[in-house]
C-alpha atoms as a PDB file:
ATOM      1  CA  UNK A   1       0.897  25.706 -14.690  1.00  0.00           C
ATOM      2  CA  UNK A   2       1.949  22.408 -13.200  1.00  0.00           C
ATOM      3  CA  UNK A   3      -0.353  19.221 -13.172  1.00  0.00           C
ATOM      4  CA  UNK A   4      -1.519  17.690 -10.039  1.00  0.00           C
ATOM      5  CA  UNK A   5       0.672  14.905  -8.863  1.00  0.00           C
ATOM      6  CA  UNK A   6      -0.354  11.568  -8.001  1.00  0.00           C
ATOM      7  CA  UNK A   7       1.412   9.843  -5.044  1.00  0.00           C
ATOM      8  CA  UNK A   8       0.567   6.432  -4.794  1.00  0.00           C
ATOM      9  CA  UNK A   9       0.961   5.022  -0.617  1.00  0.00           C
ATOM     10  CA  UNK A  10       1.708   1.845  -0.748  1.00  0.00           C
ATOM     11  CA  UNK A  11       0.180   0.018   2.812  1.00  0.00           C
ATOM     12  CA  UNK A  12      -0.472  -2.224   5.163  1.00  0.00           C
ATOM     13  CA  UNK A  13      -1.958  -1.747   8.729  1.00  0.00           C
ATOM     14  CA  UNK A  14       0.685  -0.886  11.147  1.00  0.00           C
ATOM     15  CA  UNK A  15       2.766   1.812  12.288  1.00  0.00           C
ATOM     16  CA  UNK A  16       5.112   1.662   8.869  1.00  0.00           C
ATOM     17  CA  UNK A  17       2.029   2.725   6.755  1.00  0.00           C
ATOM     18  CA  UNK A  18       0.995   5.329   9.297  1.00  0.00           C
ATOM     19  CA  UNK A  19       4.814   7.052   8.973  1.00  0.00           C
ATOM     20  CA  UNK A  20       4.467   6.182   5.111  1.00  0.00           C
ATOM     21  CA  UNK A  21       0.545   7.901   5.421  1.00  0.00           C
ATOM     22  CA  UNK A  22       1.967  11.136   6.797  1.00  0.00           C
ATOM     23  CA  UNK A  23       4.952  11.315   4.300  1.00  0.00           C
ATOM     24  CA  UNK A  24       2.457  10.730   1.382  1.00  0.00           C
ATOM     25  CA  UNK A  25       0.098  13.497   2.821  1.00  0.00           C
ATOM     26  CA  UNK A  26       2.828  16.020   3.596  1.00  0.00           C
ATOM     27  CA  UNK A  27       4.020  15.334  -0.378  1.00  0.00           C
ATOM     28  CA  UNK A  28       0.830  15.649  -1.537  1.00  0.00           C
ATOM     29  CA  UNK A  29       0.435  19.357   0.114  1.00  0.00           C
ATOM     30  CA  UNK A  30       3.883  20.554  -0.633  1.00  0.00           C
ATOM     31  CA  UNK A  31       3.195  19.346  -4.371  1.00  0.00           C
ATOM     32  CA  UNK A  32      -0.357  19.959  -5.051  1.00  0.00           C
ATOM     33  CA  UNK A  33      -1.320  16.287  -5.546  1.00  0.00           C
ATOM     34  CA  UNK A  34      -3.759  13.861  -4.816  1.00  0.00           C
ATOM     35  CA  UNK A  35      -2.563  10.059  -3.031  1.00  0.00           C
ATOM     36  CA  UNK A  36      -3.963   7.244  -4.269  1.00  0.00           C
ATOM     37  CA  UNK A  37      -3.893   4.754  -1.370  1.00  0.00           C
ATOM     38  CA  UNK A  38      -2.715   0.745  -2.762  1.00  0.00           C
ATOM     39  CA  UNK A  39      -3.505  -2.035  -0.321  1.00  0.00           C
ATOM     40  CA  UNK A  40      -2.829  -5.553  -1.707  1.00  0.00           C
ATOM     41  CA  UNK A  41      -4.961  -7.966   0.160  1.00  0.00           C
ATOM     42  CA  UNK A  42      -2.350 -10.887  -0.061  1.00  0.00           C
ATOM     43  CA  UNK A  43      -4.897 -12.414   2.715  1.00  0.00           C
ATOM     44  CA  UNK A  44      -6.890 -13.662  -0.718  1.00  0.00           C
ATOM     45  CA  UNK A  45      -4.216 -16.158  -1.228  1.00  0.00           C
ATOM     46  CA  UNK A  46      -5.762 -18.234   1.854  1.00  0.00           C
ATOM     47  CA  UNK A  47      -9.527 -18.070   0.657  1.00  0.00           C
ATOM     48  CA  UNK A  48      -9.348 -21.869  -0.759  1.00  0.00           C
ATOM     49  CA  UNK A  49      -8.077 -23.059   2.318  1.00  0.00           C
ATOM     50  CA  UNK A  50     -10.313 -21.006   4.257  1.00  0.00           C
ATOM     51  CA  UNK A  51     -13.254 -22.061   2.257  1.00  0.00           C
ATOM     52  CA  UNK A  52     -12.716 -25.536   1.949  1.00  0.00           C
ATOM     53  CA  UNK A  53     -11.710 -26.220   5.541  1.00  0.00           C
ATOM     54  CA  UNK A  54     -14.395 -24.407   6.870  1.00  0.00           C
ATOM     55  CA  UNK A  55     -17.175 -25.210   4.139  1.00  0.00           C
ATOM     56  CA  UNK A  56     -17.896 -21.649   3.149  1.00  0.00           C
ATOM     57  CA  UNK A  57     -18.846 -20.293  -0.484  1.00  0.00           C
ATOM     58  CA  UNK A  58     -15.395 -19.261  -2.374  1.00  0.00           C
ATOM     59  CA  UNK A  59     -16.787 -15.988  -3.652  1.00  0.00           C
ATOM     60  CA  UNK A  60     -18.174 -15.376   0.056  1.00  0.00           C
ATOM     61  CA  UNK A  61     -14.707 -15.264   1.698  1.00  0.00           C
ATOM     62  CA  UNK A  62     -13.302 -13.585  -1.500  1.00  0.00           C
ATOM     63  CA  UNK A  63     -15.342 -10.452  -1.134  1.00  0.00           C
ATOM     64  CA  UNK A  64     -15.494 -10.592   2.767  1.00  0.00           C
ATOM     65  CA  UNK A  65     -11.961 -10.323   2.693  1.00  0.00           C
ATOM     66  CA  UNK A  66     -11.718  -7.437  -0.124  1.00  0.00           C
ATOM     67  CA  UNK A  67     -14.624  -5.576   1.606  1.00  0.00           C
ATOM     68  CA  UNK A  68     -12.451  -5.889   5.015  1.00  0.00           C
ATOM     69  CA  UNK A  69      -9.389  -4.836   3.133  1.00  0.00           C
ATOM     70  CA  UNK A  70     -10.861  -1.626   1.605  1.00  0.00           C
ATOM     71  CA  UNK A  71     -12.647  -0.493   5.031  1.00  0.00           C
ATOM     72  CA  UNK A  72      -8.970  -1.116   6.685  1.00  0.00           C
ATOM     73  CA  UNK A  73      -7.289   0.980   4.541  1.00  0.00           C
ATOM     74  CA  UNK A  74     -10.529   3.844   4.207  1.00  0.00           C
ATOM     75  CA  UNK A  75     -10.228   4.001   7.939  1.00  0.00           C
ATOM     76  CA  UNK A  76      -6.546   4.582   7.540  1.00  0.00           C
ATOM     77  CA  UNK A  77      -6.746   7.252   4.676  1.00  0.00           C
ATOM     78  CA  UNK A  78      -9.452   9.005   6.740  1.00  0.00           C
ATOM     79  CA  UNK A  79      -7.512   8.827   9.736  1.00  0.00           C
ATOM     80  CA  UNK A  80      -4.124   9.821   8.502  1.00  0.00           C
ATOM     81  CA  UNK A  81      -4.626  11.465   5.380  1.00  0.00           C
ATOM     82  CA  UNK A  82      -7.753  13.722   6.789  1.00  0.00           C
ATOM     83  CA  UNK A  83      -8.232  16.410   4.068  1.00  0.00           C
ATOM     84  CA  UNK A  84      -5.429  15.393   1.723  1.00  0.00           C
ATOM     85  CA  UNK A  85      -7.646  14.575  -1.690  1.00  0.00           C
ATOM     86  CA  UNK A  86      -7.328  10.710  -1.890  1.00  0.00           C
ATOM     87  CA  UNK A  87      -9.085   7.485  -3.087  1.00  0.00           C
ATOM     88  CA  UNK A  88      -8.378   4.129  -1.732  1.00  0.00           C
ATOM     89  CA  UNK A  89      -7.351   0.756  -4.020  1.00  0.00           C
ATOM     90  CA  UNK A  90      -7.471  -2.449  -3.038  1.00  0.00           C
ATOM     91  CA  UNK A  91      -4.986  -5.019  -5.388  1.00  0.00           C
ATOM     92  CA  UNK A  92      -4.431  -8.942  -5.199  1.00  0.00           C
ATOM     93  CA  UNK A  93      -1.273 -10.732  -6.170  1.00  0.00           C
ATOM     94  CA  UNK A  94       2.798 -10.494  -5.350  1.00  0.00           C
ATOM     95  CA  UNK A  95       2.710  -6.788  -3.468  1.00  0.00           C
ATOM     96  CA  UNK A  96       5.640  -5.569  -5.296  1.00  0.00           C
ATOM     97  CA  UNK A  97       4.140  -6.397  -8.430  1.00  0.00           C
ATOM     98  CA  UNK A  98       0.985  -4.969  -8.015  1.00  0.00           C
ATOM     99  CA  UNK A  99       2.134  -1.963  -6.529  1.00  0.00           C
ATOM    100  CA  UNK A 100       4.566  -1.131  -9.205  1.00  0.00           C
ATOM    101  CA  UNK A 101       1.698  -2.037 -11.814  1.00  0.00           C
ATOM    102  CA  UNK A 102      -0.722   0.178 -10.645  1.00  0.00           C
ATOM    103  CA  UNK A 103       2.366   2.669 -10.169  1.00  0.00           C
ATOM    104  CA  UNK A 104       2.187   2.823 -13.920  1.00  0.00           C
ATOM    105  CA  UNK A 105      -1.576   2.214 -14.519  1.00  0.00           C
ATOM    106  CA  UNK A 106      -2.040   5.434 -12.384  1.00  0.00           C
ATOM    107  CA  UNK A 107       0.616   7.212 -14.386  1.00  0.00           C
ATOM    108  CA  UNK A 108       1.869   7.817 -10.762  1.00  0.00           C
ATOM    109  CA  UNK A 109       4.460  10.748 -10.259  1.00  0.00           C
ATOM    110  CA  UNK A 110       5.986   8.416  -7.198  1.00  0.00           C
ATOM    111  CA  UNK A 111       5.550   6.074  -4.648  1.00  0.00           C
ATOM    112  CA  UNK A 112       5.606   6.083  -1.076  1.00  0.00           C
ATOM    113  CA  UNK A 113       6.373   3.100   1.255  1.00  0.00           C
ATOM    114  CA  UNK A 114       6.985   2.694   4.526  1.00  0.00           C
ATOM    115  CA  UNK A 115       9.471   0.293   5.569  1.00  0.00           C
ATOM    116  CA  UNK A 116       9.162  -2.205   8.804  1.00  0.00           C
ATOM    117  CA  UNK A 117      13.559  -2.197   9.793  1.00  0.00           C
ATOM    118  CA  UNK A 118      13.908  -5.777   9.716  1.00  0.00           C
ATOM    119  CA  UNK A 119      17.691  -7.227  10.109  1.00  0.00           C
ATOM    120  CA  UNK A 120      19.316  -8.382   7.030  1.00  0.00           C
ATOM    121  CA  UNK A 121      19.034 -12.064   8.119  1.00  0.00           C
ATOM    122  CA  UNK A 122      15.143 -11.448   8.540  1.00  0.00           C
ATOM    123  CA  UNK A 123      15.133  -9.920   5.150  1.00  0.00           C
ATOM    124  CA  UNK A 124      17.577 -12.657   3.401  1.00  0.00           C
ATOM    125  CA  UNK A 125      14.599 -15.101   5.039  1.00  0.00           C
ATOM    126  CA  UNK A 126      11.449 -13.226   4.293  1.00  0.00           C
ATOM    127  CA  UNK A 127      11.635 -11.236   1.465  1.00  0.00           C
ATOM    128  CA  UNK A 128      12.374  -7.435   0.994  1.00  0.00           C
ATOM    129  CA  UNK A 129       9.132  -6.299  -0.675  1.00  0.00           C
ATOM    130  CA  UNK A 130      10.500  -2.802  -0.027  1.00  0.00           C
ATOM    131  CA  UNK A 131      13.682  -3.784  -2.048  1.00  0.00           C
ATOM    132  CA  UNK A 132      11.374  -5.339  -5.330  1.00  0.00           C
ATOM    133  CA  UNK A 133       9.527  -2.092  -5.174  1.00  0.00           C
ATOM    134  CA  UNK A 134      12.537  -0.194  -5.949  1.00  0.00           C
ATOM    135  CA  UNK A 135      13.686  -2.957  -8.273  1.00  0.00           C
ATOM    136  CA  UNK A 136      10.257  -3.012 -10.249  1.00  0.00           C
ATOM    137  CA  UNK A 137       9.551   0.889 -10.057  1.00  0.00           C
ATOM    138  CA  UNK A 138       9.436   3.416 -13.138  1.00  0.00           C
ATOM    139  CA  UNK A 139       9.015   6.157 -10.950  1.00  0.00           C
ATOM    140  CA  UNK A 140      10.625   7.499  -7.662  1.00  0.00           C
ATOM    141  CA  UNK A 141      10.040   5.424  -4.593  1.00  0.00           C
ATOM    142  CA  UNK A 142      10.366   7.009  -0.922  1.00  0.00           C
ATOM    143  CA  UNK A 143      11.037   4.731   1.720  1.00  0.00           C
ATOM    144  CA  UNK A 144       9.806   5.704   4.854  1.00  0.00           C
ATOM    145  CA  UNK A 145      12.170   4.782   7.607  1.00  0.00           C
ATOM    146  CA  UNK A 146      10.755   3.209  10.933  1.00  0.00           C
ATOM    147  CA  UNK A 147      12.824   6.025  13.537  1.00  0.00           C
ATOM    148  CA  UNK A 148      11.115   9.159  11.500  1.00  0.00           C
ATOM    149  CA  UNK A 149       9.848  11.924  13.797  1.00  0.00           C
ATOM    150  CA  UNK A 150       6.038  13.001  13.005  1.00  0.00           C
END
């Protein structure tokens, strides 16, 4: 008898984690496992800023933004994932780092991304996060591609 699998969904809020969403839940059916939903709230990188310029209480803006965070990606797990047995995550830090980290923290059978179709000049310029998840992963990725039907 096989183990329950544990597909961790990578996200932001957009249509790339909604495609990425619906992958993860389909997965999780065909497979018999549960999706752990990862959002890294990279918005915490702002809070001094934030707090000093506006002459708020570091802590306040902290967990304002990681209670925002976690009730963006509930509302997407609830919306997307409906029935599909899931819990949500919230991380700090570099995204591919922390998703890859909690990839193995989770003992995670794979991860599931969805990816935005920049150019290759945009992603020279920006960054592939996509690309260091594959890099940095110890377990199968799935990149969900931005023209994928529902």
């Amino acid at each position: 008898m096989s183990s329950e699998r544990t597909i961790l969904l990578a996200v932001r809020i957009g249509e790339a984690s909604v495609r990425a969403a619906r992958t993860a839940a389909w997965l999780a059916g065909d497979l018999g496992g549960k999706v752990i939903v990862l959002y890294v709230a990279v918005e915490l990188e702002t809070v001094p800023a934030v707090a000093a310029g506006a002459g708020l209480d570091h802590n306040e803006v902290r967990d304002r933004i990681l209670t925002e965070a976690r009730e963006r990606a509930q509302t997407l797990a609830r919306d997307v994932l409906g029935d599909t047995p899931h819990e949500v995550l919230v991380g700090e830090g570099d995204v591919a780092e922390e998703v890859t980290e909690t990839a193995t923290r989770i003992g995670a059978d794979m991860v599931v991304v969805g990816s935005k179709g920049r150019s290759a000049v945009r992603s020279v310029i920006l960054g592939d996060t996509t690309r260091d998840i594959l890099r940095l992963a110890h377990c199968p990725v799935v990149v969900v591609p931005p023209k994928v039907a529902d």
